[in-house]
Protein backbone atom coordinates (compact mmCIF):
# COMPACT_ATOMS: atom_id res chain seq x y z
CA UNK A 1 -5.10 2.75 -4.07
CA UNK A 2 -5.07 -0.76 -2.48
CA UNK A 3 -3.72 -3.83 -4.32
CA UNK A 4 -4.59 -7.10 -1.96
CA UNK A 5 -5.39 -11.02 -2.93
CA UNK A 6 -7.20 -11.48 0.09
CA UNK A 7 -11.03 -10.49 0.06
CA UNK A 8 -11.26 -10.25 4.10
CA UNK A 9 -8.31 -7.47 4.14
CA UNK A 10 -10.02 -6.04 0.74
CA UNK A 11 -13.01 -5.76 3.36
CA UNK A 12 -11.75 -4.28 6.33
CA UNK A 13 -9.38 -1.27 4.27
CA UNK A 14 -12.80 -0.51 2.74
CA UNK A 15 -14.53 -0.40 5.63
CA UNK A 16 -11.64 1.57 7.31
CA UNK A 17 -11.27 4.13 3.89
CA UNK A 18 -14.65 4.88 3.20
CA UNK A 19 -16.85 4.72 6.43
CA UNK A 20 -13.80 6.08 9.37
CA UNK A 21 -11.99 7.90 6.49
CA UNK A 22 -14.53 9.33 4.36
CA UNK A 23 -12.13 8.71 1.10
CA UNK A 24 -14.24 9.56 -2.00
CA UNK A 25 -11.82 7.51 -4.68
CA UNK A 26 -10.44 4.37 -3.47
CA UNK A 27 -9.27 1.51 -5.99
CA UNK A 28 -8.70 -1.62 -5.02
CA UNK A 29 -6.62 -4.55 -7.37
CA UNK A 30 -7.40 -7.63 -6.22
CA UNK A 31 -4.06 -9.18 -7.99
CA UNK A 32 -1.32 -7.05 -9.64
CA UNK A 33 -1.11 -8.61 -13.39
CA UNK A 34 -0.45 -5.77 -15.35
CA UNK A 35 -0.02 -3.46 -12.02
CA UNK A 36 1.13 -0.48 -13.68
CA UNK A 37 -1.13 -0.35 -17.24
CA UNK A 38 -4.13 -0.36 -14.24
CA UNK A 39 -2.36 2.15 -12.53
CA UNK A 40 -1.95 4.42 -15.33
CA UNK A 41 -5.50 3.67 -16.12
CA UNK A 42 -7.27 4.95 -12.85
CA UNK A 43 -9.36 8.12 -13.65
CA UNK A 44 -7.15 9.92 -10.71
CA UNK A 45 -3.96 9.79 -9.83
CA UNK A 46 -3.49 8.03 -6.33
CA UNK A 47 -2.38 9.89 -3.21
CA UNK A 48 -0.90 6.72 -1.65
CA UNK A 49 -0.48 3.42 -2.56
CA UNK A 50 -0.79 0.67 -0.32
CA UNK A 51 0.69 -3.06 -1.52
CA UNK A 52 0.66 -6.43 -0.14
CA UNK A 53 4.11 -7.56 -0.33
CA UNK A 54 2.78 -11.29 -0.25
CA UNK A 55 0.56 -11.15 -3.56
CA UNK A 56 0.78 -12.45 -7.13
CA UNK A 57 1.76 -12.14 -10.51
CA UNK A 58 4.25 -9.40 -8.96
CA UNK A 59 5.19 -9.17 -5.56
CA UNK A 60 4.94 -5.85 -2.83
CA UNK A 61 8.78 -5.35 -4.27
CA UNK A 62 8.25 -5.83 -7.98
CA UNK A 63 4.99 -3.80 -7.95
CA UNK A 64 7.65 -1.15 -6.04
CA UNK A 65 10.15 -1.72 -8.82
CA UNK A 66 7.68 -0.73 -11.61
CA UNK A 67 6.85 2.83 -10.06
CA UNK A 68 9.98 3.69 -8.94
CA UNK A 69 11.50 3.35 -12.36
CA UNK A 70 8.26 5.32 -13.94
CA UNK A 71 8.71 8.98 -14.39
CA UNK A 72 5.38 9.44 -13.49
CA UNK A 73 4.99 7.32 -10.49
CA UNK A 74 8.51 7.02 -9.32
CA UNK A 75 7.66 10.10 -6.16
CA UNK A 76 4.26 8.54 -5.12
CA UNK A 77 4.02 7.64 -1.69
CA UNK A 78 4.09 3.48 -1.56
CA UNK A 79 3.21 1.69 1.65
CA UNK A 80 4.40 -2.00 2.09
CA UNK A 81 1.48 -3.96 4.39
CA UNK A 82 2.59 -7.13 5.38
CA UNK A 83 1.77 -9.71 7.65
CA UNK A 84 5.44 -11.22 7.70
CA UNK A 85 7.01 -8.75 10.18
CA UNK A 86 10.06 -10.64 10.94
CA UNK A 87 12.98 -8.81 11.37
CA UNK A 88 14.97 -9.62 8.16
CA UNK A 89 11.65 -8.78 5.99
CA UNK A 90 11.23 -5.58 7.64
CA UNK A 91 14.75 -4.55 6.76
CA UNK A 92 14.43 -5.81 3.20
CA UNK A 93 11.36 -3.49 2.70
CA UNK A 94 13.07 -0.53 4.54
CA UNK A 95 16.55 -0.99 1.75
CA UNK A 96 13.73 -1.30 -1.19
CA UNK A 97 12.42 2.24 -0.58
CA UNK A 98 9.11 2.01 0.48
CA UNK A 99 8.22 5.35 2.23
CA UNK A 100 6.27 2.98 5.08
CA UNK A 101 5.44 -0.07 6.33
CA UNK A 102 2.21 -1.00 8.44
CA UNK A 103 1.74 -4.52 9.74
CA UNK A 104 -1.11 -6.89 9.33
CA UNK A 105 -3.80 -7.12 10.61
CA UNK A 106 -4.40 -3.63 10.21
CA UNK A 107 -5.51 -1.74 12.91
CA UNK A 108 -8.72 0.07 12.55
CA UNK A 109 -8.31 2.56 15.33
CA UNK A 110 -4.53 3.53 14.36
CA UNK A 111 -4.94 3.09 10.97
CA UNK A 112 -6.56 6.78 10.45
CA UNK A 113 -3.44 8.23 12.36
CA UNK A 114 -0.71 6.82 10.79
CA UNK A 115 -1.88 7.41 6.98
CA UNK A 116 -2.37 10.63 7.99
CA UNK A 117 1.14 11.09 8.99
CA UNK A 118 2.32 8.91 5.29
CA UNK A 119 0.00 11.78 3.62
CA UNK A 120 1.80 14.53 5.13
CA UNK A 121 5.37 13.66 4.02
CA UNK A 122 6.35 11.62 7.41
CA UNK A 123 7.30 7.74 7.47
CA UNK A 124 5.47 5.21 9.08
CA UNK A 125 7.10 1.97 10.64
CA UNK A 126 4.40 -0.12 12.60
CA UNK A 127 4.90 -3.21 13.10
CA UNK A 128 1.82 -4.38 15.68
């Protein structure tokens, strides 16, 4: 699951998910206003979920908030991307308990690798 405001990232994960990938179910927000009522709502549960930090009504962190503090969601693997890597935003997202972070732009090439690794329990810093 993807949530992302900006239609040429929306693009590429597609592209990167379905054609490199080969993921069958892949939901994509475009905004997070009522982020986990949609959630709940998907017809399966998602492996990992990948947030912009930088989107709106809720934020990368608030969107984090909500699942952590669901029963439900709270274990799910959540992936902070970001295009703001500075150093103090990196360490914020590392204290809020995201399992990884991957910097934008994404990386098509890498990008297979590295979820891969999220998928199978490790974490996943990249900052490009």
């Amino acid at each position: 699951m993807y949530v992302e405001d900006n239609a040429s990232d929306r693009m590429v994960m597609s592209l990167i998910m379905q054609k490199v990938i080969s993921v069958q179910n892949l939901f994509i927000f475009t905004d997070s206003a009522n982020f986990l009522a949609r959630v709940k709502a998907l017809p399966k549960f998602p492996d990992v979920i990948l947030l912009d930090v930088r989107v709106f009504p809720h934020n990368g962190f608030e969107m984090l908030e909500m699942l952590r503090a669901d029963p439900e969601y709270c274990g799910t693997k959540v992936v902070a991307l970001t295009a703001h890597v500075l150093a103090e935003e990196v360490e914020r997202l590392r204290t809020y308990s995201f399992d990884s972070i991957i910097g934008k732009p994404v990386n098509m090439s890498i990008f297979p690798d590295l979820l891969s690794s999220i998928l199978q329990g490790g974490e996943v810093w990249h900052i490009p």
